[in-house]
PDB file of N, CA and C in Angstrom:
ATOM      1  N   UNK A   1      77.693 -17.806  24.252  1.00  0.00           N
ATOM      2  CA  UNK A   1      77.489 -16.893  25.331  1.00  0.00           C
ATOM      3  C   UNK A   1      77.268 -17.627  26.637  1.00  0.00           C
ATOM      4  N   UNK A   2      76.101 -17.222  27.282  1.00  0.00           N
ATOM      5  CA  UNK A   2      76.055 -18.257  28.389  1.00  0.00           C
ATOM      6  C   UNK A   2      75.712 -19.475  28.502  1.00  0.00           C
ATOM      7  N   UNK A   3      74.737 -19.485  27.414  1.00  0.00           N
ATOM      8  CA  UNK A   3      74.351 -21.277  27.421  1.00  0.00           C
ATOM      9  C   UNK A   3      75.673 -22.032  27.354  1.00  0.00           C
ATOM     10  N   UNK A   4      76.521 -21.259  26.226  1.00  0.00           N
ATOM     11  CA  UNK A   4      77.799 -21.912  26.209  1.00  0.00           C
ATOM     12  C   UNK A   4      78.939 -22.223  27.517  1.00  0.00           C
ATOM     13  N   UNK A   5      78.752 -21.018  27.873  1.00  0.00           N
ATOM     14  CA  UNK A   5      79.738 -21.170  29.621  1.00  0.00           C
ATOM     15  C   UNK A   5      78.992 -22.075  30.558  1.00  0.00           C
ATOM     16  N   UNK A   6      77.569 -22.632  30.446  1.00  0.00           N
ATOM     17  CA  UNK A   6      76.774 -23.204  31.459  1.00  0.00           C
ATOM     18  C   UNK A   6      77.586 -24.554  30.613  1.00  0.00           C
ATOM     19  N   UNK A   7      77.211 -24.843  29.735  1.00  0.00           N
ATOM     20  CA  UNK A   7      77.726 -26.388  29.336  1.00  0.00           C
ATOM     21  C   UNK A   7      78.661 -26.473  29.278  1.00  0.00           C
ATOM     22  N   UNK A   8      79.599 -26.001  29.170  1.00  0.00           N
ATOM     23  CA  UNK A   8      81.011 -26.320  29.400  1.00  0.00           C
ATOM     24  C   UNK A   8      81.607 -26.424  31.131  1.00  0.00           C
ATOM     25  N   UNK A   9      80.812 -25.551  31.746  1.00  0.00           N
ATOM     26  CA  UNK A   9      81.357 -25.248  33.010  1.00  0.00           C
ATOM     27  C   UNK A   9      81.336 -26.873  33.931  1.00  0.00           C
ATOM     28  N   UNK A  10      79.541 -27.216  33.578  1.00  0.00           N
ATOM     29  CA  UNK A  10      79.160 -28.403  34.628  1.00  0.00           C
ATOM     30  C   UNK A  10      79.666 -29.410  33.662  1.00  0.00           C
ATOM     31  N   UNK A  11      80.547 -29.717  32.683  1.00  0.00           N
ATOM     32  CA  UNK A  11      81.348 -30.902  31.917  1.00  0.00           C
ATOM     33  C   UNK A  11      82.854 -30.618  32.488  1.00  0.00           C
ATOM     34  N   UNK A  12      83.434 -29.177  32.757  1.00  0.00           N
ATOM     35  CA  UNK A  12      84.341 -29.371  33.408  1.00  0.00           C
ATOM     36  C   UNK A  12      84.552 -29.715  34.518  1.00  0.00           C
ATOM     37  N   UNK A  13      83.690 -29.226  35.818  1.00  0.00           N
ATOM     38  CA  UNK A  13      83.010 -29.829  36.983  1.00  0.00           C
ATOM     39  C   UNK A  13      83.060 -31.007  37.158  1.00  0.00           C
ATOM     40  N   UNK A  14      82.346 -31.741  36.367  1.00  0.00           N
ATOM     41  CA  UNK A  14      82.227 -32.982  36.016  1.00  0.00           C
ATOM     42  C   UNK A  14      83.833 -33.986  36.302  1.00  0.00           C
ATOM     43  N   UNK A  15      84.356 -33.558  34.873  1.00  0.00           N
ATOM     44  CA  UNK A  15      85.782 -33.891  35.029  1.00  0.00           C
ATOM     45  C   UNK A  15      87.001 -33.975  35.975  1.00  0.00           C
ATOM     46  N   UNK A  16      86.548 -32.587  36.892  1.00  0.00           N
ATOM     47  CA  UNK A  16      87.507 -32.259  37.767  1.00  0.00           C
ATOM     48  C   UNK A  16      87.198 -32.810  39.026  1.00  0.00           C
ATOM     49  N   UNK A  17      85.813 -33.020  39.417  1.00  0.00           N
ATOM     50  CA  UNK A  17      85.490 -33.716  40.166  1.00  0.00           C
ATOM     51  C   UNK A  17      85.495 -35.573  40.278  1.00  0.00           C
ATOM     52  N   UNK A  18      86.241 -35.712  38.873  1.00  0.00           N
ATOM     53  CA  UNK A  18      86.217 -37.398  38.688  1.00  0.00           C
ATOM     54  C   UNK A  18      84.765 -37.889  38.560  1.00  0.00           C
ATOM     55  N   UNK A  19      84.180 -37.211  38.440  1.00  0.00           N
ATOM     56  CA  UNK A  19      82.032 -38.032  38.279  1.00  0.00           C
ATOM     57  C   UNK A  19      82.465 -38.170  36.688  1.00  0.00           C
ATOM     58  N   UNK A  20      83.364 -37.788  35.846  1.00  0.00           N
ATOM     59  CA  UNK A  20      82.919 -37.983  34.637  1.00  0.00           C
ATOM     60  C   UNK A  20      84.541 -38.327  33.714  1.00  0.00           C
ATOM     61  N   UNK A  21      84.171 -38.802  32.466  1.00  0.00           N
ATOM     62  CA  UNK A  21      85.410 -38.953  32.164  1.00  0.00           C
ATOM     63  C   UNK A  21      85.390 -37.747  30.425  1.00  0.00           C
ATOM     64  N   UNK A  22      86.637 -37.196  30.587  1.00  0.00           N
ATOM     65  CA  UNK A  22      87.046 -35.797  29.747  1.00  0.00           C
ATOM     66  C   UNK A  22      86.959 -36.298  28.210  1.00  0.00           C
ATOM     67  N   UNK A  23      86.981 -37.383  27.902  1.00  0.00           N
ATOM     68  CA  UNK A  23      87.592 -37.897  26.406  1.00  0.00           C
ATOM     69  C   UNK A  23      85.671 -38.755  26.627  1.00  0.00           C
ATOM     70  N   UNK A  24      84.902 -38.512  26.932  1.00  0.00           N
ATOM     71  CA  UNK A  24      83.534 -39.213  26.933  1.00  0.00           C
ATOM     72  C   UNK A  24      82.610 -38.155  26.747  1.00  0.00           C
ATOM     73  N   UNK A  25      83.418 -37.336  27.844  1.00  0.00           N
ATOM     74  CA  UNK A  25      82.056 -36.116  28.078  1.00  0.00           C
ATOM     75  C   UNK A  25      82.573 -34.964  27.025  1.00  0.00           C
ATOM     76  N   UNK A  26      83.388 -34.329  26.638  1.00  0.00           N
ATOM     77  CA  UNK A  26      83.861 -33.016  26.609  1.00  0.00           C
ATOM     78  C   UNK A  26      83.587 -33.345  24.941  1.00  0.00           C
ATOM     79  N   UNK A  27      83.703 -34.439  23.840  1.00  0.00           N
ATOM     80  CA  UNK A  27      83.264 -34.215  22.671  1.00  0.00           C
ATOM     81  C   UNK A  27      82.257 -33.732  22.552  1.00  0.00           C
ATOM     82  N   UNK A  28      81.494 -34.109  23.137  1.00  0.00           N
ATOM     83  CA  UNK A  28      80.007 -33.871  23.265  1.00  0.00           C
ATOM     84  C   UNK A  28      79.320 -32.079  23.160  1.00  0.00           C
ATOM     85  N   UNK A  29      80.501 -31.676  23.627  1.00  0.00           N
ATOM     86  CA  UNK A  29      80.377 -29.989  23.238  1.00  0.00           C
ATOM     87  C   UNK A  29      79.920 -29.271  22.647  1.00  0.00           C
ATOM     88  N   UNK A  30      80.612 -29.319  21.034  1.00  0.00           N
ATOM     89  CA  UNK A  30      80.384 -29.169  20.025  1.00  0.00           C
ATOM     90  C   UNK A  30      78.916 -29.323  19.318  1.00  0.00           C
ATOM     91  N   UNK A  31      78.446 -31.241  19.561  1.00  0.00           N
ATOM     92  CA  UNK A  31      77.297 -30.859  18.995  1.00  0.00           C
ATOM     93  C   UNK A  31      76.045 -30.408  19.334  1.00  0.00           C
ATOM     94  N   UNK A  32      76.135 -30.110  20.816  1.00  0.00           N
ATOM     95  CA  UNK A  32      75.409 -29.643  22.007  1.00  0.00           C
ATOM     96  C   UNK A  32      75.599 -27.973  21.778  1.00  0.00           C
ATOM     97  N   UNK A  33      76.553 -27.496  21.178  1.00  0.00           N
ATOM     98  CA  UNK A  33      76.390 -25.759  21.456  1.00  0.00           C
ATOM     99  C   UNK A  33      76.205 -26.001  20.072  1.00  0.00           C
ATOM    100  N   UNK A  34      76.416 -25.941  19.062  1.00  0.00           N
ATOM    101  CA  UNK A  34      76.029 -25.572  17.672  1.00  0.00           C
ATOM    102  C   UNK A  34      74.525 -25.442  17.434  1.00  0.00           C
ATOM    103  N   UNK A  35      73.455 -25.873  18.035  1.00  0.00           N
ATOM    104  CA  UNK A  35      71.979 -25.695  17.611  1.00  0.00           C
ATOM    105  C   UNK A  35      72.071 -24.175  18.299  1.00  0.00           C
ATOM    106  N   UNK A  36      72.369 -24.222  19.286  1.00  0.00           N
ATOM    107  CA  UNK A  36      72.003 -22.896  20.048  1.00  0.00           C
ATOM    108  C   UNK A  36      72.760 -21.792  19.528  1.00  0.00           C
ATOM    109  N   UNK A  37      73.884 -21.922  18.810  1.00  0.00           N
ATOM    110  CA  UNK A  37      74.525 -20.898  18.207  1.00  0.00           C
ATOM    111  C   UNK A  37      73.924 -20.527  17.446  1.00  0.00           C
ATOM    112  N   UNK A  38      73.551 -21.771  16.392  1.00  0.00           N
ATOM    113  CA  UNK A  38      72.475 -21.105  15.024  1.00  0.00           C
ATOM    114  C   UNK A  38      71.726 -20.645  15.661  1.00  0.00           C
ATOM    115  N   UNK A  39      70.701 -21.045  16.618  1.00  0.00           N
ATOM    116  CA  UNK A  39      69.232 -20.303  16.736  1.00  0.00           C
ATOM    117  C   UNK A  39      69.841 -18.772  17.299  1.00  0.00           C
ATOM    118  N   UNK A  40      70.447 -18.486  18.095  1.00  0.00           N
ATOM    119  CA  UNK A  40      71.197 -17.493  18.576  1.00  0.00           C
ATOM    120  C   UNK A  40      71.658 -16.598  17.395  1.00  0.00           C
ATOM    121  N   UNK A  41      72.524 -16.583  15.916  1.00  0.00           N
ATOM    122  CA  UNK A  41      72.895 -16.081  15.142  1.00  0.00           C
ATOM    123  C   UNK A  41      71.221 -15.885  14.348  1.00  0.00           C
ATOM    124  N   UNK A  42      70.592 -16.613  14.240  1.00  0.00           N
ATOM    125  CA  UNK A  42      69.628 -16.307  13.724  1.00  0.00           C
ATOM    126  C   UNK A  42      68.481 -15.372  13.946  1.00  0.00           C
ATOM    127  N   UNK A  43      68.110 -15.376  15.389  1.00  0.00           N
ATOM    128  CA  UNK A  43      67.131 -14.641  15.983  1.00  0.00           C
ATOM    129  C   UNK A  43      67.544 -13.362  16.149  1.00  0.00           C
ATOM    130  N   UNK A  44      69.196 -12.836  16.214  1.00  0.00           N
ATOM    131  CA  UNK A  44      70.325 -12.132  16.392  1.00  0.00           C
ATOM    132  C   UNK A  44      70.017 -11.326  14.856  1.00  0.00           C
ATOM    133  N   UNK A  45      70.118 -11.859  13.546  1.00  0.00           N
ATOM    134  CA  UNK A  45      69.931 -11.750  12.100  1.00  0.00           C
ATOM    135  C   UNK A  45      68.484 -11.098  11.986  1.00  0.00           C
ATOM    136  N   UNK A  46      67.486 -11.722  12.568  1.00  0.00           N
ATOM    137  CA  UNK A  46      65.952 -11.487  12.357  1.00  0.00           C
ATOM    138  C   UNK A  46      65.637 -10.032  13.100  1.00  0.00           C
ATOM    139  N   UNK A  47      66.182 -10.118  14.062  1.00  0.00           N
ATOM    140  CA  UNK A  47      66.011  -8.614  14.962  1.00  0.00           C
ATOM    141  C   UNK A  47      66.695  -7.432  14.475  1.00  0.00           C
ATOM    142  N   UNK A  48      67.808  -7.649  14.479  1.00  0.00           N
ATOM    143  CA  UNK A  48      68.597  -6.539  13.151  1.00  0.00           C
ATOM    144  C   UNK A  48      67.872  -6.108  12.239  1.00  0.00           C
ATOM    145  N   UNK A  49      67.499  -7.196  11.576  1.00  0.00           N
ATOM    146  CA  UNK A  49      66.899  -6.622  10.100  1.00  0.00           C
ATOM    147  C   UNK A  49      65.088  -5.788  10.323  1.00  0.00           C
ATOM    148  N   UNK A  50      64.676  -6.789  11.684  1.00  0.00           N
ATOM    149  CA  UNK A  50      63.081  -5.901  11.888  1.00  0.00           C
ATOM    150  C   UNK A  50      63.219  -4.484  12.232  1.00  0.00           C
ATOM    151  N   UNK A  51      64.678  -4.106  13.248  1.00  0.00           N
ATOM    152  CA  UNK A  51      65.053  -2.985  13.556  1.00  0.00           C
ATOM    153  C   UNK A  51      65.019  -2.289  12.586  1.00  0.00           C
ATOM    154  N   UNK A  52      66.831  -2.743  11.297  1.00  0.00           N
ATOM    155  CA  UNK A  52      67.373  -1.673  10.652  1.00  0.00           C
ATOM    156  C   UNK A  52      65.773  -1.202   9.260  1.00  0.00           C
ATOM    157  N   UNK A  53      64.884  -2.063   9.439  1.00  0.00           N
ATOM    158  CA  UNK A  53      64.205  -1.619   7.599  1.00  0.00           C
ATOM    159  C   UNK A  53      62.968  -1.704   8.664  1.00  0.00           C
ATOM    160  N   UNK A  54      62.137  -0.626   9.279  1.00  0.00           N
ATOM    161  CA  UNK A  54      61.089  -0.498   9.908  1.00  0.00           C
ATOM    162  C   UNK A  54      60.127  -0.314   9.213  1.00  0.00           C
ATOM    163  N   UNK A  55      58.686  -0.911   8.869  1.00  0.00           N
ATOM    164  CA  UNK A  55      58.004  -0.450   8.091  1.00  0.00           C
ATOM    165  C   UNK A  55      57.392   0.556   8.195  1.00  0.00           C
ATOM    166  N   UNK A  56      56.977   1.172   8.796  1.00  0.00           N
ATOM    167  CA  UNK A  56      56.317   2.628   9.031  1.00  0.00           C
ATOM    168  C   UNK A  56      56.872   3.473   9.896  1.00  0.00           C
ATOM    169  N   UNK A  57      56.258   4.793   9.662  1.00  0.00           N
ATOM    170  CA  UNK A  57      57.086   6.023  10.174  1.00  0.00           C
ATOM    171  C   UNK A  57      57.226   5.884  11.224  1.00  0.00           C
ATOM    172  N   UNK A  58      55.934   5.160  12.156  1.00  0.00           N
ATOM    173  CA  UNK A  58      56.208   5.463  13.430  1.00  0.00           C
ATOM    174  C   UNK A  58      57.148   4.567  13.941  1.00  0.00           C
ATOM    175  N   UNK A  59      57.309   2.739  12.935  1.00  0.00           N
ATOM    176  CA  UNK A  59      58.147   2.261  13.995  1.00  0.00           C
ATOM    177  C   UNK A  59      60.051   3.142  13.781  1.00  0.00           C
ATOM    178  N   UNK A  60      59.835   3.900  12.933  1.00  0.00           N
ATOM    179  CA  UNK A  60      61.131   4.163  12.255  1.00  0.00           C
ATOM    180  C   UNK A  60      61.474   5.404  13.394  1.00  0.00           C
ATOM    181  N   UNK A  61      60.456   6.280  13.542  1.00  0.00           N
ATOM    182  CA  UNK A  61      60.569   7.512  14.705  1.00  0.00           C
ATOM    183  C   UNK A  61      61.022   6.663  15.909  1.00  0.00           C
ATOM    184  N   UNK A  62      60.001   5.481  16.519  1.00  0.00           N
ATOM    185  CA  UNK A  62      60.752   4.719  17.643  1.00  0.00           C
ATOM    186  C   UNK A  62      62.052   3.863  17.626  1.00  0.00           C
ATOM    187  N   UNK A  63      62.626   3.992  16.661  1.00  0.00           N
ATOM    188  CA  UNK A  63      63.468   3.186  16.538  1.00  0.00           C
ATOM    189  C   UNK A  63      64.735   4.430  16.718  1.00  0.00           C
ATOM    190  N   UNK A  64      64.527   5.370  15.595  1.00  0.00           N
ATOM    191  CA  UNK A  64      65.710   5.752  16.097  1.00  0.00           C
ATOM    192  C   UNK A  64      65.847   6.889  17.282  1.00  0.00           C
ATOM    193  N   UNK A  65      64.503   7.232  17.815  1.00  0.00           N
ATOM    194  CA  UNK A  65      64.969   7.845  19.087  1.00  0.00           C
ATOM    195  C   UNK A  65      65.829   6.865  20.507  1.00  0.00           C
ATOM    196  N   UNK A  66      65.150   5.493  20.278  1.00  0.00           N
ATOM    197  CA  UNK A  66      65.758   4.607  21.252  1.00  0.00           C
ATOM    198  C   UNK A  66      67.087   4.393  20.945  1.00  0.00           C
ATOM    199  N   UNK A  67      67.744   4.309  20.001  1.00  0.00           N
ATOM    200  CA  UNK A  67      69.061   4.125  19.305  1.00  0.00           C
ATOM    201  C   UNK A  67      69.597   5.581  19.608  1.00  0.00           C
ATOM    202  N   UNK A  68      68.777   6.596  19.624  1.00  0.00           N
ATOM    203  CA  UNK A  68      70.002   7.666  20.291  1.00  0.00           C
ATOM    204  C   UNK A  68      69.760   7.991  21.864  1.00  0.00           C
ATOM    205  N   UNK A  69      69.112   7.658  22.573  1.00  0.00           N
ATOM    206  CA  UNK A  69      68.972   7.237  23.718  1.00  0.00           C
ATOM    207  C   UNK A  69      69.753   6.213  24.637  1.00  0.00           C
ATOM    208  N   UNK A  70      69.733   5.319  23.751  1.00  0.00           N
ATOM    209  CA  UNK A  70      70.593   4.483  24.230  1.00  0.00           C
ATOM    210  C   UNK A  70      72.266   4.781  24.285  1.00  0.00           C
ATOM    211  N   UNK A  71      72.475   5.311  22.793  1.00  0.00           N
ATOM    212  CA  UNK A  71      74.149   5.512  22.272  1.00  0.00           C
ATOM    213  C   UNK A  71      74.226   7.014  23.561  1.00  0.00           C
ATOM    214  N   UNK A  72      73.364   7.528  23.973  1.00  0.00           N
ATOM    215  CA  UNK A  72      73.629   8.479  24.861  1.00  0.00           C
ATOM    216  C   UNK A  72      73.602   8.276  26.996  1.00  0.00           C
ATOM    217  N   UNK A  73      73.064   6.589  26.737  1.00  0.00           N
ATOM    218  CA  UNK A  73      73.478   6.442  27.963  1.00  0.00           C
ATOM    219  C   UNK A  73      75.206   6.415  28.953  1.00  0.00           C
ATOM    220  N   UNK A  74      75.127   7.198  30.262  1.00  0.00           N
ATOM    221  CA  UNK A  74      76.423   6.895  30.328  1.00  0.00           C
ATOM    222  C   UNK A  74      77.180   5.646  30.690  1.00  0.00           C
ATOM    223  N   UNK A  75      78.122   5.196  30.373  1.00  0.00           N
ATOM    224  CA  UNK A  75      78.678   3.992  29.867  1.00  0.00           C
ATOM    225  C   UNK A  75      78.998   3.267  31.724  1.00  0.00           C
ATOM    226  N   UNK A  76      79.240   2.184  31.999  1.00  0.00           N
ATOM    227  CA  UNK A  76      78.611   1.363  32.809  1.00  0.00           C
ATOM    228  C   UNK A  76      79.894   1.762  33.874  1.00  0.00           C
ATOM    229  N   UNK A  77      79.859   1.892  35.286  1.00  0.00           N
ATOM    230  CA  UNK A  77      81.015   2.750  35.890  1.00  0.00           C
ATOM    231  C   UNK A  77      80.883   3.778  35.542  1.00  0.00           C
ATOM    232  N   UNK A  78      80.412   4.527  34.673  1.00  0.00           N
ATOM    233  CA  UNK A  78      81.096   6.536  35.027  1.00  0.00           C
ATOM    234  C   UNK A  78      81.854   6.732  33.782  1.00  0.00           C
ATOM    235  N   UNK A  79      82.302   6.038  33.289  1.00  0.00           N
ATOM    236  CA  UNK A  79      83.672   6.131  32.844  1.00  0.00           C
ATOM    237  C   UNK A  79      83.608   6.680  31.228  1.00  0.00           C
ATOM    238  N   UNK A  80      84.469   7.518  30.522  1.00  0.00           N
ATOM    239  CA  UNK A  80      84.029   8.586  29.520  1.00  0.00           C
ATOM    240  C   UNK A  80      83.562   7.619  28.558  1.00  0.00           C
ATOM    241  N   UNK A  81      82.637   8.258  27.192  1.00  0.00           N
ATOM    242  CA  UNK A  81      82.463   7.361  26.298  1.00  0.00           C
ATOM    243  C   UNK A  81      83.238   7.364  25.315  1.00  0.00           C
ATOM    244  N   UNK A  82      83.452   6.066  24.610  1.00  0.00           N
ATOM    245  CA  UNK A  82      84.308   5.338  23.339  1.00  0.00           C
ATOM    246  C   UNK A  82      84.236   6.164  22.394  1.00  0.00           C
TER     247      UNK A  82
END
C-alpha cells in the first residue's frame, strides 16, 4: 500500500536523479516491503476475525449496526451504489 509506494518512489527518485545506482538500490525492495506486508496481512487477519466472531451481544449489536451504516454510506462523488 503506501509504505510500499513511499519505498519504491524515493529508490526511484534516487535512480532517476543519478544519487543512486538501480541494480544496488532497487533489490533491496523486496526485502524491505515483505516485513510490512506480513505485519499488514496480519493485523488485517486479527481485525477481521475480532470483528466477524464478537464476543458479546453488545459488541455484536455494535458491530453490525456500523457495518450497515457504513454499507449505507453514499459512495465517494455522488455516484450510484455497486
Amino acid at each position: 500500500g503506501l509504505q510500499d509506494a513511499a519505498n519504491l518512489g524515493w529508490k526511484l527518485a534516487a535512480v532517476v536523479k543519478g544519487e543512486a545506482s538501480a541494480a544496488k538500490l532497487l533489490p533491496t525492495y523486496e526485502a524491505e516491503r515483505r516485513p510490512v506486508a506480513q505485519w499488514v496481512l496480519s493485523t488485517t487477519d486479527k481485525t477481521f476475525a475480532g470483528i466477524t466472531t464478537a464476543s458479546s451481544p453488545a459488541l455484536a449489536v455494535a458491530r453490525n449496526w456500523l457495518i450497515k451504516t457504513v454499507l449505507w454510506l453514499p459512495p465517494p462523488g455522488g455516484g450510484p451504489r455497486a
